[in-house]
PDB file of N, CA and C in Angstrom:
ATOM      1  N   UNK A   1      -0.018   3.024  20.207  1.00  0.00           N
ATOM      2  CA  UNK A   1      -0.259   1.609  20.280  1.00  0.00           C
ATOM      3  C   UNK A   1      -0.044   0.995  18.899  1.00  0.00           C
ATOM      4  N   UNK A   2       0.724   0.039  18.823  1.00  0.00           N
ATOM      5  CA  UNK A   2       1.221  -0.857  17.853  1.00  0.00           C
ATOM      6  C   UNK A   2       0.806  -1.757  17.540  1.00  0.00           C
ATOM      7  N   UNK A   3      -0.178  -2.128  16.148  1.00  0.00           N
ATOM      8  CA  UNK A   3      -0.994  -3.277  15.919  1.00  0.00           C
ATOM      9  C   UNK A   3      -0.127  -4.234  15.148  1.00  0.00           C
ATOM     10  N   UNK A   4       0.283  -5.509  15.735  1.00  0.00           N
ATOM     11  CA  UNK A   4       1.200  -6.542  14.692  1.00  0.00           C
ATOM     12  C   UNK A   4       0.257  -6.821  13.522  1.00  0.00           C
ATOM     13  N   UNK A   5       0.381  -6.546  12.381  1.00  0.00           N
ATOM     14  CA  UNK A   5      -1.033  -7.364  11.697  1.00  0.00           C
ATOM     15  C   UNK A   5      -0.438  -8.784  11.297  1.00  0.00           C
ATOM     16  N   UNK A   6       0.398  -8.970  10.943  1.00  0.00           N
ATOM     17  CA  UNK A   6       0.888 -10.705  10.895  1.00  0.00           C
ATOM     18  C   UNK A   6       0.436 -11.560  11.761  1.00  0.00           C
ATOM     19  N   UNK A   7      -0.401 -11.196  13.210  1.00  0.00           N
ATOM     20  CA  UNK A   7      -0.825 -11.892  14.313  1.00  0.00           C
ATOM     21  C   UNK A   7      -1.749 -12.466  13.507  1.00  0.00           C
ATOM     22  N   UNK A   8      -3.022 -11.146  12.812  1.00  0.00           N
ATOM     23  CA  UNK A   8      -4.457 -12.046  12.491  1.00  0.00           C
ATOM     24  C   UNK A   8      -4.281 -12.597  11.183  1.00  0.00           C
ATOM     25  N   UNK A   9      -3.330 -12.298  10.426  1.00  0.00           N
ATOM     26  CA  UNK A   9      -3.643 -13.189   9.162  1.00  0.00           C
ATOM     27  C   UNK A   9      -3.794 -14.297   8.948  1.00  0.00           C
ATOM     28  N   UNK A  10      -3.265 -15.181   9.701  1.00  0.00           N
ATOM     29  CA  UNK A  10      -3.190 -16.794   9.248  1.00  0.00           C
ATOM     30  C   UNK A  10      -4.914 -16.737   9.850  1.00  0.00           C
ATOM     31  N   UNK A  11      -5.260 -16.330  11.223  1.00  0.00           N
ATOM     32  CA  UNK A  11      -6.627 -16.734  11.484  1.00  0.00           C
ATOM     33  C   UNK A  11      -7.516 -16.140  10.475  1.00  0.00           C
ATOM     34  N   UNK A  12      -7.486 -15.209   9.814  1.00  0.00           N
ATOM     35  CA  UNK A  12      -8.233 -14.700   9.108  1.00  0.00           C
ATOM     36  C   UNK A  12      -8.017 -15.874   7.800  1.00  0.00           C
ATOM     37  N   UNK A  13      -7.504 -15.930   7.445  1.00  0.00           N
ATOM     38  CA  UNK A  13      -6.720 -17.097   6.035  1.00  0.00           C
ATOM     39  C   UNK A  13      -7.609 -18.067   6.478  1.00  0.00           C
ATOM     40  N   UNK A  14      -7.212 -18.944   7.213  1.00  0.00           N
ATOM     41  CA  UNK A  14      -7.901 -20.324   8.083  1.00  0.00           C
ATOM     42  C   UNK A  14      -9.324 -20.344   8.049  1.00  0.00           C
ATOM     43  N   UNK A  15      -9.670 -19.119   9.061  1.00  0.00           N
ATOM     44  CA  UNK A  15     -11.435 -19.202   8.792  1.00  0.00           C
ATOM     45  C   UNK A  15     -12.315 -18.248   7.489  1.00  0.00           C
ATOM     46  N   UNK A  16     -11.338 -17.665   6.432  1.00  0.00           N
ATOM     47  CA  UNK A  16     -11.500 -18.026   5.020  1.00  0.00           C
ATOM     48  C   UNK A  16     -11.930 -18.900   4.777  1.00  0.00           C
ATOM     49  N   UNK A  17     -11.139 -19.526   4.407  1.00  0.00           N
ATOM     50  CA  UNK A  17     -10.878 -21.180   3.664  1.00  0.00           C
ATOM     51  C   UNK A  17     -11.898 -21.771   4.031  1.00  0.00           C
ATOM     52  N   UNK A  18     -12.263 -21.974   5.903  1.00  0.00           N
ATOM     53  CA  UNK A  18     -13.241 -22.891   6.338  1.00  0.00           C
ATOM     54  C   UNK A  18     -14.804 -22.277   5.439  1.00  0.00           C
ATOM     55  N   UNK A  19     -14.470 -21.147   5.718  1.00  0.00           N
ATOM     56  CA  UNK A  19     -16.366 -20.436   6.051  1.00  0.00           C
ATOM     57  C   UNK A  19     -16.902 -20.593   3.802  1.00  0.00           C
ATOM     58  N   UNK A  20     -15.757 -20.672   3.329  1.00  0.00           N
ATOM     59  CA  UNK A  20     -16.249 -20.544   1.882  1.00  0.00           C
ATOM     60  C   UNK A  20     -16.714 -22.158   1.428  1.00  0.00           C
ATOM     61  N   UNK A  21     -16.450 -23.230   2.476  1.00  0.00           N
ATOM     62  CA  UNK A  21     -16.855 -24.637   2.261  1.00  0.00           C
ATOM     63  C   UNK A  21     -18.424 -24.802   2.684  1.00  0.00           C
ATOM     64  N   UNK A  22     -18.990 -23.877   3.286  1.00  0.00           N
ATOM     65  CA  UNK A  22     -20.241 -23.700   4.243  1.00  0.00           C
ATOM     66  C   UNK A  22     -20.588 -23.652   2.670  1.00  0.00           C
ATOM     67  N   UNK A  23     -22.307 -24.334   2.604  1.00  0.00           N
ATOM     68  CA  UNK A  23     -23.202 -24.155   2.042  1.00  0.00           C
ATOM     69  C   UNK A  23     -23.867 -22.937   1.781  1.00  0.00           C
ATOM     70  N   UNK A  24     -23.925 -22.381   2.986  1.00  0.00           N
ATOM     71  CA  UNK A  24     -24.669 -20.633   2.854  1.00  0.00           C
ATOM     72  C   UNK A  24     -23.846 -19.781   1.811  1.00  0.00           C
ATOM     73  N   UNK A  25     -24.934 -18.912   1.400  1.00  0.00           N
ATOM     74  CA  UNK A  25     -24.140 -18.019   0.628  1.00  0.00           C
ATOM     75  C   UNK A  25     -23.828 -16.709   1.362  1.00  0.00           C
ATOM     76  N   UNK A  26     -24.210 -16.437   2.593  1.00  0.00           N
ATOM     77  CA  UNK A  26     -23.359 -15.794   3.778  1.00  0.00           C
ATOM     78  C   UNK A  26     -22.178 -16.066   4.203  1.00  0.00           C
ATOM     79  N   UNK A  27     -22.604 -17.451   4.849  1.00  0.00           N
ATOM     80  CA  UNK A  27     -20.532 -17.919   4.830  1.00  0.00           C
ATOM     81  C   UNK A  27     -19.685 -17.622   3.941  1.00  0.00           C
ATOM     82  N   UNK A  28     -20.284 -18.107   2.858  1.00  0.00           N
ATOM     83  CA  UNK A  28     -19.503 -17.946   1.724  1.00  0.00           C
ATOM     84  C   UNK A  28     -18.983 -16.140   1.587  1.00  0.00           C
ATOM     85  N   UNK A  29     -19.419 -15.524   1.394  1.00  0.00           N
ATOM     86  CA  UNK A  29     -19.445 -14.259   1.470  1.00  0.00           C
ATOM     87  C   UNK A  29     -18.674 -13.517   2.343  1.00  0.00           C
ATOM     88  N   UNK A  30     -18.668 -14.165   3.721  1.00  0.00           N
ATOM     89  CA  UNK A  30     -17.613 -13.952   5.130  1.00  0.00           C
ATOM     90  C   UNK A  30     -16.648 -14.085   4.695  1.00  0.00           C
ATOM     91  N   UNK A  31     -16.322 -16.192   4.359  1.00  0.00           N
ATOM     92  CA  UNK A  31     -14.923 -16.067   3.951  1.00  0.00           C
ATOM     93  C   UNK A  31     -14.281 -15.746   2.815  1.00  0.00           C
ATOM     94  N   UNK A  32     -14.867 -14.895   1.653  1.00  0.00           N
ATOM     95  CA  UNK A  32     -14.226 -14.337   0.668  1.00  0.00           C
ATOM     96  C   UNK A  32     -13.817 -12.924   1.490  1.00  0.00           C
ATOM     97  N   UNK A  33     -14.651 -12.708   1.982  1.00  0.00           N
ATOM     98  CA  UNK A  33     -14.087 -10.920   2.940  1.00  0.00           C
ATOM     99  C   UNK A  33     -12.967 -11.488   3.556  1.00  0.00           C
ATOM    100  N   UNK A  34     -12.776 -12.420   4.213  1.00  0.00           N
ATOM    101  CA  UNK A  34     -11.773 -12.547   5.357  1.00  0.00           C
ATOM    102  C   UNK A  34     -10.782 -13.041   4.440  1.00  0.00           C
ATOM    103  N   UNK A  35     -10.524 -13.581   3.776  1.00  0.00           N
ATOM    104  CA  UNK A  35      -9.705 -14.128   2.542  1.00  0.00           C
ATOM    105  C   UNK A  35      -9.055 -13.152   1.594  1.00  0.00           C
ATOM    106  N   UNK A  36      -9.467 -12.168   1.446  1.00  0.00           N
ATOM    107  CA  UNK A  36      -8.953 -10.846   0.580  1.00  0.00           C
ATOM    108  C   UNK A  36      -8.282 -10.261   1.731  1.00  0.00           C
ATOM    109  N   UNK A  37      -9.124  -9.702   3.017  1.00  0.00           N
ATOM    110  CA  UNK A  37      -8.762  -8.851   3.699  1.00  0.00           C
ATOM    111  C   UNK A  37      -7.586  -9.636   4.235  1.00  0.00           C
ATOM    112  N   UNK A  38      -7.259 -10.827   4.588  1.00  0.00           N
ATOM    113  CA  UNK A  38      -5.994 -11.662   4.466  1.00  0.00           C
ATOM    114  C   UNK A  38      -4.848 -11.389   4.084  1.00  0.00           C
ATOM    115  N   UNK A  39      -5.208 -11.590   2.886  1.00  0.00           N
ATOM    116  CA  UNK A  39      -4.265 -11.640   1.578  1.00  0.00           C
ATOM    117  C   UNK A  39      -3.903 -10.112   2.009  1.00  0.00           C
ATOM    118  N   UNK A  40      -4.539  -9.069   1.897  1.00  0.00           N
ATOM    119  CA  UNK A  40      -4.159  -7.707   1.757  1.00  0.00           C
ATOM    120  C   UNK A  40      -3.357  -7.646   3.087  1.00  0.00           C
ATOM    121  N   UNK A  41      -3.735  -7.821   4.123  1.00  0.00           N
ATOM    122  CA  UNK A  41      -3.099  -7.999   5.309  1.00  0.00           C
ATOM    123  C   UNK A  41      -1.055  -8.431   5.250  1.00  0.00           C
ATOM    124  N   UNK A  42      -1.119  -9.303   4.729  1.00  0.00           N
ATOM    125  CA  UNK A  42      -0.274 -10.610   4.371  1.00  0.00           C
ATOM    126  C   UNK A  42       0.682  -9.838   3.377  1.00  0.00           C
ATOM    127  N   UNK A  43       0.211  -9.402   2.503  1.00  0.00           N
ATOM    128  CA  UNK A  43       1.166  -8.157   1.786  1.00  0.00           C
ATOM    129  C   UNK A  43       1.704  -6.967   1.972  1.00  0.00           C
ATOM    130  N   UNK A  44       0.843  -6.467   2.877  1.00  0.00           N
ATOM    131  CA  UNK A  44       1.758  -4.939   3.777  1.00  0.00           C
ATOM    132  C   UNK A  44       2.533  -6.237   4.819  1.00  0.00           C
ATOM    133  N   UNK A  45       2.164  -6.920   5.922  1.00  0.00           N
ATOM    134  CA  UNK A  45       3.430  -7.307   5.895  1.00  0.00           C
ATOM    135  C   UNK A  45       4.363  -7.696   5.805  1.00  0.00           C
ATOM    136  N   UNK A  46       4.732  -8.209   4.569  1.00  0.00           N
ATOM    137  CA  UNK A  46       5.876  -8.739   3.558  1.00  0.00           C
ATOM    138  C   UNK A  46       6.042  -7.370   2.906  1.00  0.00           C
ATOM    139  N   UNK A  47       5.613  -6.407   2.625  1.00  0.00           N
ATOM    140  CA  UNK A  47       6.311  -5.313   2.109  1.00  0.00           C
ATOM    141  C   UNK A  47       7.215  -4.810   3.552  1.00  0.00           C
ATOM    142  N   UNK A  48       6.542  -4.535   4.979  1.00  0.00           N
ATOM    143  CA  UNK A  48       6.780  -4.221   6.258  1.00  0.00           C
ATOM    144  C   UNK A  48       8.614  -4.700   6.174  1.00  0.00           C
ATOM    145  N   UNK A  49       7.843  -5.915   6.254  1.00  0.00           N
ATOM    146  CA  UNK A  49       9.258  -6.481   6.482  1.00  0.00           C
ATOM    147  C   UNK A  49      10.651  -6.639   5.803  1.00  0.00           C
ATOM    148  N   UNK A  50      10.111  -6.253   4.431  1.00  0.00           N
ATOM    149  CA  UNK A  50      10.711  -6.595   2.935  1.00  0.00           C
ATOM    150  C   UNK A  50      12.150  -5.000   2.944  1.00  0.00           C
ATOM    151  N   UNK A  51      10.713  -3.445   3.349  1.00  0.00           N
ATOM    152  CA  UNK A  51      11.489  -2.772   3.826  1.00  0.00           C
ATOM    153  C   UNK A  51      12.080  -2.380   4.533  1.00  0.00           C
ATOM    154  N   UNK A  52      12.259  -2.730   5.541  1.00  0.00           N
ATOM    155  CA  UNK A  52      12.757  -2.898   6.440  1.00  0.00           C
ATOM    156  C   UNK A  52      14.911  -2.914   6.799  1.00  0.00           C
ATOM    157  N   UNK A  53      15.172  -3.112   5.971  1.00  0.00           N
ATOM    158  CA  UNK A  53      16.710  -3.060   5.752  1.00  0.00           C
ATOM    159  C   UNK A  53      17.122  -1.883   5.372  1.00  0.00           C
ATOM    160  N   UNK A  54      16.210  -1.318   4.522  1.00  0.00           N
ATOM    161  CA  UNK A  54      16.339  -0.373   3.513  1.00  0.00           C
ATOM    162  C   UNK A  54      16.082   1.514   4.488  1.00  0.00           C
ATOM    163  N   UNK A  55      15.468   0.704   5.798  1.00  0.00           N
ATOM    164  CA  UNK A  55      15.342   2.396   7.106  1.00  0.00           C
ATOM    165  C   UNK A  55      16.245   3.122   6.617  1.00  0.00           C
ATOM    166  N   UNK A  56      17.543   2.538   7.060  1.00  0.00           N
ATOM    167  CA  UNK A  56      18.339   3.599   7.407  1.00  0.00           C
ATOM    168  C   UNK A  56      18.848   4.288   6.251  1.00  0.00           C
ATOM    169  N   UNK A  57      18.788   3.794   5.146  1.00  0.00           N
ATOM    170  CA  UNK A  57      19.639   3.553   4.320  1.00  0.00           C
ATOM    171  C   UNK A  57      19.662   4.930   2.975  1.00  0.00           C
ATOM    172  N   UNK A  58      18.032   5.393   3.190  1.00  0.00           N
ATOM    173  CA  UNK A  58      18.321   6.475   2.518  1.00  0.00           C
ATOM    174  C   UNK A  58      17.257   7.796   3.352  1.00  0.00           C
ATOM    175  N   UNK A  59      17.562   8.783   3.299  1.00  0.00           N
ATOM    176  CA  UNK A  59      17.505   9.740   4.233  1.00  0.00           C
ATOM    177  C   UNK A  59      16.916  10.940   3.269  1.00  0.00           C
ATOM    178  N   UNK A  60      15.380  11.165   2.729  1.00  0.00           N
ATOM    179  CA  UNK A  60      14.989  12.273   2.029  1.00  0.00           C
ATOM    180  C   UNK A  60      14.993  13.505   2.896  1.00  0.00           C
ATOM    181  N   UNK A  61      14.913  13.736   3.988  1.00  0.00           N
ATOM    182  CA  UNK A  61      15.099  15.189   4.233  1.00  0.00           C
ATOM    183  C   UNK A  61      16.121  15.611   3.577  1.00  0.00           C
ATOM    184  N   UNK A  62      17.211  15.230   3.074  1.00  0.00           N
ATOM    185  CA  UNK A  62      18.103  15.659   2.557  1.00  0.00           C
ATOM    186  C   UNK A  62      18.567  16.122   1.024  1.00  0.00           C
ATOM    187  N   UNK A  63      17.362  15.681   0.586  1.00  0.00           N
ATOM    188  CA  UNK A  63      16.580  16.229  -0.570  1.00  0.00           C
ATOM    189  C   UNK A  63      15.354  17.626  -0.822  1.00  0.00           C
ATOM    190  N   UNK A  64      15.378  17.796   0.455  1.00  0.00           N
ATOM    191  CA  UNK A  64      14.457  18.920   0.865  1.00  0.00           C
ATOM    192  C   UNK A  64      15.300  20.270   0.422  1.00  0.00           C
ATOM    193  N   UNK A  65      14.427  21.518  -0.249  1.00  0.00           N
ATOM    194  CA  UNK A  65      14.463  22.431  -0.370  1.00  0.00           C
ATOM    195  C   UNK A  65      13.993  23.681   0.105  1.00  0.00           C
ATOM    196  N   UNK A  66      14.104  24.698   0.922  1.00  0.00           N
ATOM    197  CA  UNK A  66      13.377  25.528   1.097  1.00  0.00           C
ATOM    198  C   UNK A  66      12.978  26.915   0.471  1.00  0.00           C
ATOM    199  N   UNK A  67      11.775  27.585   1.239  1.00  0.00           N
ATOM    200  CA  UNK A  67      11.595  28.930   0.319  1.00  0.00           C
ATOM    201  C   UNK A  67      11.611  29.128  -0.898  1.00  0.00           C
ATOM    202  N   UNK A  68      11.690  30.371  -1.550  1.00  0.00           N
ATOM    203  CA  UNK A  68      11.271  30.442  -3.039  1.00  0.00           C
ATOM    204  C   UNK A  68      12.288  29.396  -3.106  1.00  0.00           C
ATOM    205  N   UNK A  69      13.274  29.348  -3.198  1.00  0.00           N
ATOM    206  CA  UNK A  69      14.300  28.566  -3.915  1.00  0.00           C
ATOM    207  C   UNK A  69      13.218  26.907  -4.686  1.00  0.00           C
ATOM    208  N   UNK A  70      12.679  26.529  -3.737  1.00  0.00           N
ATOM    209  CA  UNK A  70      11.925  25.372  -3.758  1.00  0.00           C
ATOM    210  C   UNK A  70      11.181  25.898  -4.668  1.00  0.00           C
ATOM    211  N   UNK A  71      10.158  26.464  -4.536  1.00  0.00           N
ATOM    212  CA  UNK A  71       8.813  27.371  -5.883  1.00  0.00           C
ATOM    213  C   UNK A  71       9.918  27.650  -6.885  1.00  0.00           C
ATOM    214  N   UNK A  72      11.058  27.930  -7.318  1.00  0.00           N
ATOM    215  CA  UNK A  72      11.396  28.151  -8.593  1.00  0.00           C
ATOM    216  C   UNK A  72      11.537  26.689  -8.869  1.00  0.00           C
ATOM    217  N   UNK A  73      12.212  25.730  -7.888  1.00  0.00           N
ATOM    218  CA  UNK A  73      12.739  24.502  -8.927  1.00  0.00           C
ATOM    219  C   UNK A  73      11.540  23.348  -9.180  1.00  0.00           C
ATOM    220  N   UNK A  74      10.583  23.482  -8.447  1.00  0.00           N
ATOM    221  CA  UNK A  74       9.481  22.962  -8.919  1.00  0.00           C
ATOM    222  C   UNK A  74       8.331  23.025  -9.789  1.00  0.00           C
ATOM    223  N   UNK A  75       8.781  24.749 -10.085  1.00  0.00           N
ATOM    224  CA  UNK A  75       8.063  25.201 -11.237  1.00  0.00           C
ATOM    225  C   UNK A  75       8.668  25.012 -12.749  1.00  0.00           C
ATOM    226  N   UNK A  76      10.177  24.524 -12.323  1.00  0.00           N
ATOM    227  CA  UNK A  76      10.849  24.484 -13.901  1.00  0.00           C
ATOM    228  C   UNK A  76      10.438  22.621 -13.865  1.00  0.00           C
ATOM    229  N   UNK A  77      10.188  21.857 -12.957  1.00  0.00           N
ATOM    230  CA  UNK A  77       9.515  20.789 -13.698  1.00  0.00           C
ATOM    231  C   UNK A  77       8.617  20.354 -14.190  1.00  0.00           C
ATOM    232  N   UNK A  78       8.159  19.809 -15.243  1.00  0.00           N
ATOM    233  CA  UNK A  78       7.119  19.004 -16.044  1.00  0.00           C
ATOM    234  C   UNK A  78       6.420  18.078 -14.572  1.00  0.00           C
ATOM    235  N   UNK A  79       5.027  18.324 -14.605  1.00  0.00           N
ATOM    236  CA  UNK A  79       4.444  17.243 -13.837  1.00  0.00           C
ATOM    237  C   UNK A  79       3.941  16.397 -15.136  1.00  0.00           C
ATOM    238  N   UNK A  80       3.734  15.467 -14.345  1.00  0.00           N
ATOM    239  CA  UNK A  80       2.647  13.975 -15.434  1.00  0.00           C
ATOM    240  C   UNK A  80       1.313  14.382 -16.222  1.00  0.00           C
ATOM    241  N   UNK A  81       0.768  15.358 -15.167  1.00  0.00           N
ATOM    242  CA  UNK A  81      -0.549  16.162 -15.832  1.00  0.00           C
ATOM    243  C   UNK A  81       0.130  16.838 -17.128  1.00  0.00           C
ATOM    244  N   UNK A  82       0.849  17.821 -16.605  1.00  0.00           N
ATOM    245  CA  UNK A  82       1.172  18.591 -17.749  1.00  0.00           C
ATOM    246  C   UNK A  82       1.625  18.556 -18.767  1.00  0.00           C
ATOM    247  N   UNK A  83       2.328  17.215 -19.051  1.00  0.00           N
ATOM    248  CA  UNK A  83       2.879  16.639 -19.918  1.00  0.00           C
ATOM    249  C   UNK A  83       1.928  15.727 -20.609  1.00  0.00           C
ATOM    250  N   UNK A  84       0.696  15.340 -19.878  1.00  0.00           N
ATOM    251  CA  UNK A  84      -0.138  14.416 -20.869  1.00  0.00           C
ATOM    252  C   UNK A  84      -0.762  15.794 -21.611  1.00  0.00           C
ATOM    253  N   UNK A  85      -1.243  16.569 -20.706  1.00  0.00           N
ATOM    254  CA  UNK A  85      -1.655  17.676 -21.767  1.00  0.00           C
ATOM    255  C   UNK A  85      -1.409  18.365 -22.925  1.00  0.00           C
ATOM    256  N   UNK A  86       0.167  18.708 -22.856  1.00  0.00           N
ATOM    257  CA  UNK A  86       0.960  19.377 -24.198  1.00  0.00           C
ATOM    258  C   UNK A  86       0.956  17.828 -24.941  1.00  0.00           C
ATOM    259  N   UNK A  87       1.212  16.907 -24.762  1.00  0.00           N
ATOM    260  CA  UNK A  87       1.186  15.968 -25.701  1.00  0.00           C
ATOM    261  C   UNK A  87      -0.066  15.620 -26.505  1.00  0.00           C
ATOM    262  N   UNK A  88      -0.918  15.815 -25.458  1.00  0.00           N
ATOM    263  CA  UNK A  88      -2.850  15.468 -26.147  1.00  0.00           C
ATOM    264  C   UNK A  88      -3.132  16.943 -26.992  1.00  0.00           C
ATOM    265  N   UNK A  89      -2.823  17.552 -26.913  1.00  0.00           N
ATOM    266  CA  UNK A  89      -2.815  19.168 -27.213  1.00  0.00           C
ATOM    267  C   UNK A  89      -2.530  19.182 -28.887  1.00  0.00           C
ATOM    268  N   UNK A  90      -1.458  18.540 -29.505  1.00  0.00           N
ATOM    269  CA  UNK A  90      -1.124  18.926 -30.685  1.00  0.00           C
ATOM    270  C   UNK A  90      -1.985  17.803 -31.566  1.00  0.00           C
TER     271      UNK A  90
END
């Protein structure tokens, strides 16, 4: 099952906006939740959609390695850890 999330954002946005004009500091509180969770909403799908051209276009299984072959060539690379280390090291 396939959830559109672009459906609830604008309502979520909308009764944001409204619920942070409320006097309470509950409302208020609602529509800052619904207002982020919005926004966050609203950005996966503009990324969704953004990538979207880009499916077909590149194909990593095909970058895949198997068996030792894979354990040797991943062992001759530097990870990020290991490299902050020999650098913090001297």
């Amino acid at each position: 099952m396939k959830i559109k999330i672009a459906v609830y954002v604008m309502p979520m946005l909308f009764f944001g906006v409204l619920f942070i004009f409320f006097k309470s500091r509950t409302y208020k509180g609602v529509g800052n939740i619904l207002l982020g969770l919005g926004f966050i909403f609203l950005g996966i799908s503009f990324m969704k959609d953004g990538f979207e051209p880009m499916k077909g276009g590149i194909d990593l299984a095909s970058f895949a390695i198997d068996g030792a072959l894979a354990v040797e060539e991943l062992s001759k690379r530097d990870s990020p850890l290991s490299i902050f280390f020999k650098f913090n090291s001297t």
